[in-house]
Protein backbone atom coordinates (compact mmCIF):
# COMPACT_ATOMS: atom_id res chain seq x y z
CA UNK A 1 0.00 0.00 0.00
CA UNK A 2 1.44 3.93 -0.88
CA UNK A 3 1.22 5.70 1.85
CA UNK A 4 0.12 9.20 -0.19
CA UNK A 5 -2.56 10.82 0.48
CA UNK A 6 -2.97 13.60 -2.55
CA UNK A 7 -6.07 16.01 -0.98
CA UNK A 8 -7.54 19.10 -2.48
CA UNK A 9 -9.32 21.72 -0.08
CA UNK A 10 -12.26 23.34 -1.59
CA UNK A 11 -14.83 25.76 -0.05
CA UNK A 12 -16.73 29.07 -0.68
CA UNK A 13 -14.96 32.22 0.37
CA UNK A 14 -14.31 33.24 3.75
CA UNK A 15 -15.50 29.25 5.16
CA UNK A 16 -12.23 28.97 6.56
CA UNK A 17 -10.33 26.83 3.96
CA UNK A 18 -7.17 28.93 4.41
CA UNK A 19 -7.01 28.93 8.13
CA UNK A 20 -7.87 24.78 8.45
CA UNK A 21 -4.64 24.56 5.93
CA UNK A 22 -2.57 26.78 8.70
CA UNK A 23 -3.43 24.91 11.68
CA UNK A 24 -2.91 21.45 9.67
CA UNK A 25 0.67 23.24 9.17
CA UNK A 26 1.14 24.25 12.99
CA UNK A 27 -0.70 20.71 13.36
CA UNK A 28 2.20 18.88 11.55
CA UNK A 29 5.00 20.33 13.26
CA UNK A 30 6.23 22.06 10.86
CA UNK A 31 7.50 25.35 12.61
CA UNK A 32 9.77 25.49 15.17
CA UNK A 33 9.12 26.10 18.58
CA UNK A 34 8.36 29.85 19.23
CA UNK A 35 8.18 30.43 15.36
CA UNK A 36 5.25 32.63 14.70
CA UNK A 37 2.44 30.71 13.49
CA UNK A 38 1.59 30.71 10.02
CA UNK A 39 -0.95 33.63 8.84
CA UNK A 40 -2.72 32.49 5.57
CA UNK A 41 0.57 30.89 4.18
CA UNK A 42 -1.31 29.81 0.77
CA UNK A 43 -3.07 32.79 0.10
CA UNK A 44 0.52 34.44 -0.48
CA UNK A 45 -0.19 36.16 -3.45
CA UNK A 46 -0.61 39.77 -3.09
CA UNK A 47 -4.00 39.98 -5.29
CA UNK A 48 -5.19 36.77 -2.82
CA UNK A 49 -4.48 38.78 0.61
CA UNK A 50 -5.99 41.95 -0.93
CA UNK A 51 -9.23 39.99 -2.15
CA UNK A 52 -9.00 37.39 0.76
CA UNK A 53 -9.67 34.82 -1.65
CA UNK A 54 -7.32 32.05 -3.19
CA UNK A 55 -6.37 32.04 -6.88
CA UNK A 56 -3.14 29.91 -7.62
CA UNK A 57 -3.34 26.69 -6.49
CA UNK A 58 -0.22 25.98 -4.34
CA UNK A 59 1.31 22.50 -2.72
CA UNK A 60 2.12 21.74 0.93
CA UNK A 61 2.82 18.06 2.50
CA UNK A 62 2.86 17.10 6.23
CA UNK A 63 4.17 13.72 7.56
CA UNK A 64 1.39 12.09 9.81
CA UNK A 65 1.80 8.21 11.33
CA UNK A 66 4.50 7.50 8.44
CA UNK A 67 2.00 8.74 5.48
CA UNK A 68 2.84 11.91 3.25
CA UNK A 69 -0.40 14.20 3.17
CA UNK A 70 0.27 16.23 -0.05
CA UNK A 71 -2.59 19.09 0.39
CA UNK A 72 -3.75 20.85 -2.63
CA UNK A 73 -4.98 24.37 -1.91
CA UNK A 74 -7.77 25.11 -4.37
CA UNK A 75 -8.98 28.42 -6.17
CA UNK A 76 -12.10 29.19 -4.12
CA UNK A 77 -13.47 31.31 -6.68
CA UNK A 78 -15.31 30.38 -9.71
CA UNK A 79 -13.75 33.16 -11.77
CA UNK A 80 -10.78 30.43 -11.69
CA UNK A 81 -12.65 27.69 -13.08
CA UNK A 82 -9.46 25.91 -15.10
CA UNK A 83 -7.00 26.53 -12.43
CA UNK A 84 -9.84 24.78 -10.38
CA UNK A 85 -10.18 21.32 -12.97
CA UNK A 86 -6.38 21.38 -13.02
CA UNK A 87 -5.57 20.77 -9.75
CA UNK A 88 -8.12 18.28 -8.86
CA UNK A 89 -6.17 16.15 -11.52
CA UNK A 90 -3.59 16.02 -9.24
CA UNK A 91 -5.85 14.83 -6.01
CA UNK A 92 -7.45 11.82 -5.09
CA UNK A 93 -9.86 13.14 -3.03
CA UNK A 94 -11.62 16.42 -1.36
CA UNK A 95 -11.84 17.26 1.90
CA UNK A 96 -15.10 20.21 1.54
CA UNK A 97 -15.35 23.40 4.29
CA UNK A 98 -18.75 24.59 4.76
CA UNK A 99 -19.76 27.42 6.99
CA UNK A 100 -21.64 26.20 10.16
CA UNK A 101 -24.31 29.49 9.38
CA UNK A 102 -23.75 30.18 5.72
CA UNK A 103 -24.56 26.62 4.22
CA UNK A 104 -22.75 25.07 1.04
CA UNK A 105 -22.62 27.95 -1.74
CA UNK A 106 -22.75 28.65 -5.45
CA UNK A 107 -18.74 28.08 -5.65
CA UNK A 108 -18.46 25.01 -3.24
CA UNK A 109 -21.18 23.58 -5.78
CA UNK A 110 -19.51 24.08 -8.75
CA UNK A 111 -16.03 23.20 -7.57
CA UNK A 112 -17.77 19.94 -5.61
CA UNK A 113 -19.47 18.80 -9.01
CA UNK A 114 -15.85 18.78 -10.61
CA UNK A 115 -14.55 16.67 -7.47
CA UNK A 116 -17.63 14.13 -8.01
CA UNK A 117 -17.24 14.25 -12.06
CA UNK A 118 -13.97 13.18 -11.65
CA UNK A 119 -14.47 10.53 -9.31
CA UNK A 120 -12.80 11.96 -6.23
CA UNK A 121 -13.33 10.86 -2.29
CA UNK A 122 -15.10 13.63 -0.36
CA UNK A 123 -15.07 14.36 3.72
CA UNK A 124 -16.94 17.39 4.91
CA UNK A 125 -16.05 19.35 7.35
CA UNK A 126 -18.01 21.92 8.96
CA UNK A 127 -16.59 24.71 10.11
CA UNK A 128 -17.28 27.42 12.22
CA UNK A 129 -19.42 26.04 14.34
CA UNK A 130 -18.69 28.26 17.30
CA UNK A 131 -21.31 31.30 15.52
CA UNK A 132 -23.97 32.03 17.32
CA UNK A 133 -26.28 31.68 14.33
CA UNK A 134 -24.62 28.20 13.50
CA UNK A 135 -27.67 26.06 12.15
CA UNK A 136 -25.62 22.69 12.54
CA UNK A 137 -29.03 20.56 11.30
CA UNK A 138 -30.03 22.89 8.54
CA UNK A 139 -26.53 22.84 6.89
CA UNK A 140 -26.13 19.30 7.26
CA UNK A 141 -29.37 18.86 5.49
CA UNK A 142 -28.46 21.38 3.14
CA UNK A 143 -25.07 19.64 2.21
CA UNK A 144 -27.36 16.33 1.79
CA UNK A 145 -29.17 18.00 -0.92
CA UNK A 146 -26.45 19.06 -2.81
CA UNK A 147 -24.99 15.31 -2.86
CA UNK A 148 -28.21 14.25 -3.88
CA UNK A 149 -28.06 16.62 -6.79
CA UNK A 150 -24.29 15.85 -7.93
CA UNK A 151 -23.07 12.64 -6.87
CA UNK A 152 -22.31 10.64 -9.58
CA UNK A 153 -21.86 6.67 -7.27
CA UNK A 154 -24.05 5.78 -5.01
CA UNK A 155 -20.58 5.62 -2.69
CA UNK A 156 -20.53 9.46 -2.66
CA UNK A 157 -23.60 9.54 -0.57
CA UNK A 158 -21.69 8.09 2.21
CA UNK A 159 -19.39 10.94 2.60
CA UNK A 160 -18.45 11.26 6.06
CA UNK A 161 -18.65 14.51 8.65
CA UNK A 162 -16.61 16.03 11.06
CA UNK A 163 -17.16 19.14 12.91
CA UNK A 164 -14.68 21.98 13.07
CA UNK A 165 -13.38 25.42 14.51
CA UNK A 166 -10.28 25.95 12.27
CA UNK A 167 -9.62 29.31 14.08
CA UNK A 168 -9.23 27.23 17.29
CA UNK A 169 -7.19 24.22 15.64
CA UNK A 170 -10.08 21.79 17.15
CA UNK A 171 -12.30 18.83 15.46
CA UNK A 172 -14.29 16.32 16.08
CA UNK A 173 -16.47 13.51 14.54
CA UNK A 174 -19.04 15.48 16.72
CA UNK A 175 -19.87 19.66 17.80
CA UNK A 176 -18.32 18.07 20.95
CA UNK A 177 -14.86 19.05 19.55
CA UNK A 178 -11.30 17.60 20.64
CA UNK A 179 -8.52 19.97 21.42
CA UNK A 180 -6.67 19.38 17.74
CA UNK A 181 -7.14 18.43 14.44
CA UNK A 182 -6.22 14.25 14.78
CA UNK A 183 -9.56 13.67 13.59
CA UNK A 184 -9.11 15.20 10.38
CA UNK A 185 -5.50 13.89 10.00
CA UNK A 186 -6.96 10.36 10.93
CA UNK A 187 -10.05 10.94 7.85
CA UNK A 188 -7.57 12.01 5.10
CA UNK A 189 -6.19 8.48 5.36
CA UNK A 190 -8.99 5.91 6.64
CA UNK A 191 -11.72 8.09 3.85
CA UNK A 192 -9.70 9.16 1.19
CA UNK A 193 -8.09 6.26 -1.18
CA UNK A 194 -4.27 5.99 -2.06
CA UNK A 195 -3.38 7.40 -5.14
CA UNK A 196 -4.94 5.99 -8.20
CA UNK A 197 -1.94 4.93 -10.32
CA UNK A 198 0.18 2.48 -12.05
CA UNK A 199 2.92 1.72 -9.60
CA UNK A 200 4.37 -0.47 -12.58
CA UNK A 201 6.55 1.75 -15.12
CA UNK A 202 7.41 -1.21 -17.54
CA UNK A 203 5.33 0.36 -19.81
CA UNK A 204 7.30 3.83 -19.70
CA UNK A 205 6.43 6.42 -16.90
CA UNK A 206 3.73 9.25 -17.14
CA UNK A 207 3.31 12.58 -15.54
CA UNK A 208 0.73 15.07 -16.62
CA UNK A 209 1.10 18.55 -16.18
CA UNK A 210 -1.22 20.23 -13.80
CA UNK A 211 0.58 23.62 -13.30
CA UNK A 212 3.79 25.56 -14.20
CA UNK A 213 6.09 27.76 -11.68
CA UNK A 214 9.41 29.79 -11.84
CA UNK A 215 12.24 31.03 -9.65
CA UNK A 216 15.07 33.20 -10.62
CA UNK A 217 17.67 30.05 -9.95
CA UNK A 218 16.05 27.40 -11.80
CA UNK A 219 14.00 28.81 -14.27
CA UNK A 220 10.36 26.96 -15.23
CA UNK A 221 9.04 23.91 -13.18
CA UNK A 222 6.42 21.92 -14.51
CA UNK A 223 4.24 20.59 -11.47
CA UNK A 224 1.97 17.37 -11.44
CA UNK A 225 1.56 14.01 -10.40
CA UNK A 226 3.25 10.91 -11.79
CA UNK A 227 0.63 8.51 -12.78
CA UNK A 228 2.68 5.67 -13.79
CA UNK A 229 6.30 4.79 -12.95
CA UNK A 230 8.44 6.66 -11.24
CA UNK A 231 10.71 9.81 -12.67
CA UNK A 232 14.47 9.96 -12.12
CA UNK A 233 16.91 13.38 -12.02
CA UNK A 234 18.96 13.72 -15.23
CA UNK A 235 15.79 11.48 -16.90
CA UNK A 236 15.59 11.47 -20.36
CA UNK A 237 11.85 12.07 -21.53
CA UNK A 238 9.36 12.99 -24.16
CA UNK A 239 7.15 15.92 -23.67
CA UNK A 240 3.68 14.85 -25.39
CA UNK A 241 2.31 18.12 -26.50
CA UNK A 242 -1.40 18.63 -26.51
CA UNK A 243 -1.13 19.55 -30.31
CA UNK A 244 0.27 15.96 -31.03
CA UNK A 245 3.81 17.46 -31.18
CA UNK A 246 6.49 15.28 -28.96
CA UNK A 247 9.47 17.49 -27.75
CA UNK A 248 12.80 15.80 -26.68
CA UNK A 249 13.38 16.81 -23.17
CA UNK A 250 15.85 16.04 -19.88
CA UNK A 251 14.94 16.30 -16.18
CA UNK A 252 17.45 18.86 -15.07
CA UNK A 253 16.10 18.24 -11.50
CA UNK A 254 13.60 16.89 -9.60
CA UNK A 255 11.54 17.85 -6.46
CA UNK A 256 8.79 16.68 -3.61
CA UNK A 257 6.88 18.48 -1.96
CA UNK A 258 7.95 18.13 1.94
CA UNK A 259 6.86 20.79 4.91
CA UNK A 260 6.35 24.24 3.39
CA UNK A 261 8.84 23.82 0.06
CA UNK A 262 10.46 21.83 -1.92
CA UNK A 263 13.13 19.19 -1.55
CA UNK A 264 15.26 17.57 -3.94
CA UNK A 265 15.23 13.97 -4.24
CA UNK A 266 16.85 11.54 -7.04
CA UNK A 267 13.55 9.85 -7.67
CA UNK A 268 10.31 9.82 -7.06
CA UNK A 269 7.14 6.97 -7.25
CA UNK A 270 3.74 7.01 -9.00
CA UNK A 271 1.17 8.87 -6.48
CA UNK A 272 3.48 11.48 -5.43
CA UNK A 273 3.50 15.22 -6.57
CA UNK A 274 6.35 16.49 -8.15
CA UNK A 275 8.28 19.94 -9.62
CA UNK A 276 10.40 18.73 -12.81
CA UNK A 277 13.12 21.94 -14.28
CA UNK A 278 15.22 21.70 -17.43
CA UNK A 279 11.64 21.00 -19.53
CA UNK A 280 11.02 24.81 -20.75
CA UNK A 281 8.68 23.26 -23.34
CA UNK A 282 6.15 21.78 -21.21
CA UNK A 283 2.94 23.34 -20.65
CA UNK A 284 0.01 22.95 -18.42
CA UNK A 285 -2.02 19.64 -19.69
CA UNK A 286 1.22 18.20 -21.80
CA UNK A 287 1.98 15.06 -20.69
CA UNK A 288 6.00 14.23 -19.53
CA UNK A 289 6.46 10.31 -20.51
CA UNK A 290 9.67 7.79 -21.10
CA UNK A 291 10.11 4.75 -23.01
């Protein structure tokens, strides 16, 4: 069994995706002790801190009972539909924030009908359940509506629900909340499958290209998860062009995804999210291949 866990967050704006993704950071020991906590660490983007919404999808993993929990901040705005279908490609399932008073909205529908087109895992989550006009049974019966309208299996009528005050860094499978977020931790890998993939690569490995990034030192990465095979530094490849061209191509080097950044590693499996630079051809939706 892979022990990857490849979870996208999606919710409306302002339901608290944001802040559950910073207290699953504090959560996961990833800052020192005494470090200042993280303050909206996805929404980084100065357009996202001035709207308060997220736009770019970015990647974060935390280490929790020896699995790697890549988590796969979604745009939470519908104005950012393809960044949206682009980096559900790279999860295997959704964890959904809904506002204990607000109810599921017009964006966590849309980007929730994506999730269930495409066959992903969802756990709710609602959040905010400390308002004083939370409706806890309304919402619940609201989000059973919407299933009823998109699910696509009967299995995604079983989704499961936890309770939440992200502000506080407190769950539960309850409103009677623990003091942290294990119970969320703990859902992401009993509810949500390992990655869908072909661990075999005899066949030549595949990667397809979710999103693109930069830096100054490096140049271009292209971002996505390996779907068959595993990918190797210094790699030979093909870049399968969504025109039908095929480009000739070398991994110059290759990264995981591992706290807040990136870390180089030789190789990496099928399942797990990569960064690939030396391919200043690819493009989001090519496909990187060998063999």
């Amino acid at each position: 069994m892979q022990k990857i866990r490849n979870i996208a967050i999606i919710a409306h704006v302002d339901h608290g995706k944001t802040t559950l993704v910073d207290k699953m950071l504090l959560a996961g020991k990833l800052f020192r002790e005494g470090q200042a906590e993280p303050d909206q660490f996805l929404d980084n983007n100065d357009l996202e801190r001035e709207r308060g919404i997220t736009i770019l999808a970015k990647n974060v993993s935390i280490n929790y009972k020896g699995y790697k929990i890549n988590i796969i901040d979604t745009p939470g705005h519908a104005d950012f539909s393809g960044e949206v279908e682009r980096t559900l490609n790279m999860a295997d399932g959704v964890l959904l924030i809904v506002d204990a008073q607000e109810g599921p909205m017009p964006q966590t529908k849309f980007v929730l009908q994506k999730a269930l087109e495409m066959g992903l895992t969802p756990v709710v989550i609602i959040n905010k359940i400390d308002k004083p006009a939370a409706r806890l049974g309304e919402v619940e019966d609201e989000i059973s509506d919407l299933f009823l309208e998109l699910a696509t299996t009967e299995e995604q009528l079983q989704y499961p629900v936890y309770y939440a005050i992200a502000r506080d860094g407190r769950a539960g499978k309850t409103p009677e909340l623990d003091n942290d977020l294990h119970v969320i931790f703990d859902a992401i890998i009993n509810e949500i499958p390992e990655p869908r993939v072909e661990v075999d690569g005899s066949k030549g490995s595949q990667l397809l290209v979710a999103a693109l990034a930069a830096d100054n030192y490096l140049g271009k990465y292209a971002i996505g998860k390996i779907f068959r095979g595993k990918l190797k530094r210094n790699e030979a490849v093909s870049i399968m062009k969504t025109n039908g061209e095929i480009v000739k191509g070398k991994i110059d080097r290759l990264f995981t995804y591992r706290g807040l950044g990136r870390e180089e590693t030789d190789e990496a499996i099928a399942g797990d999210i990569v960064a690939l630079s030396g391919l200043a051809a690819a493009s989001i939706g090519d496909t990187i291949a060998t063999g």
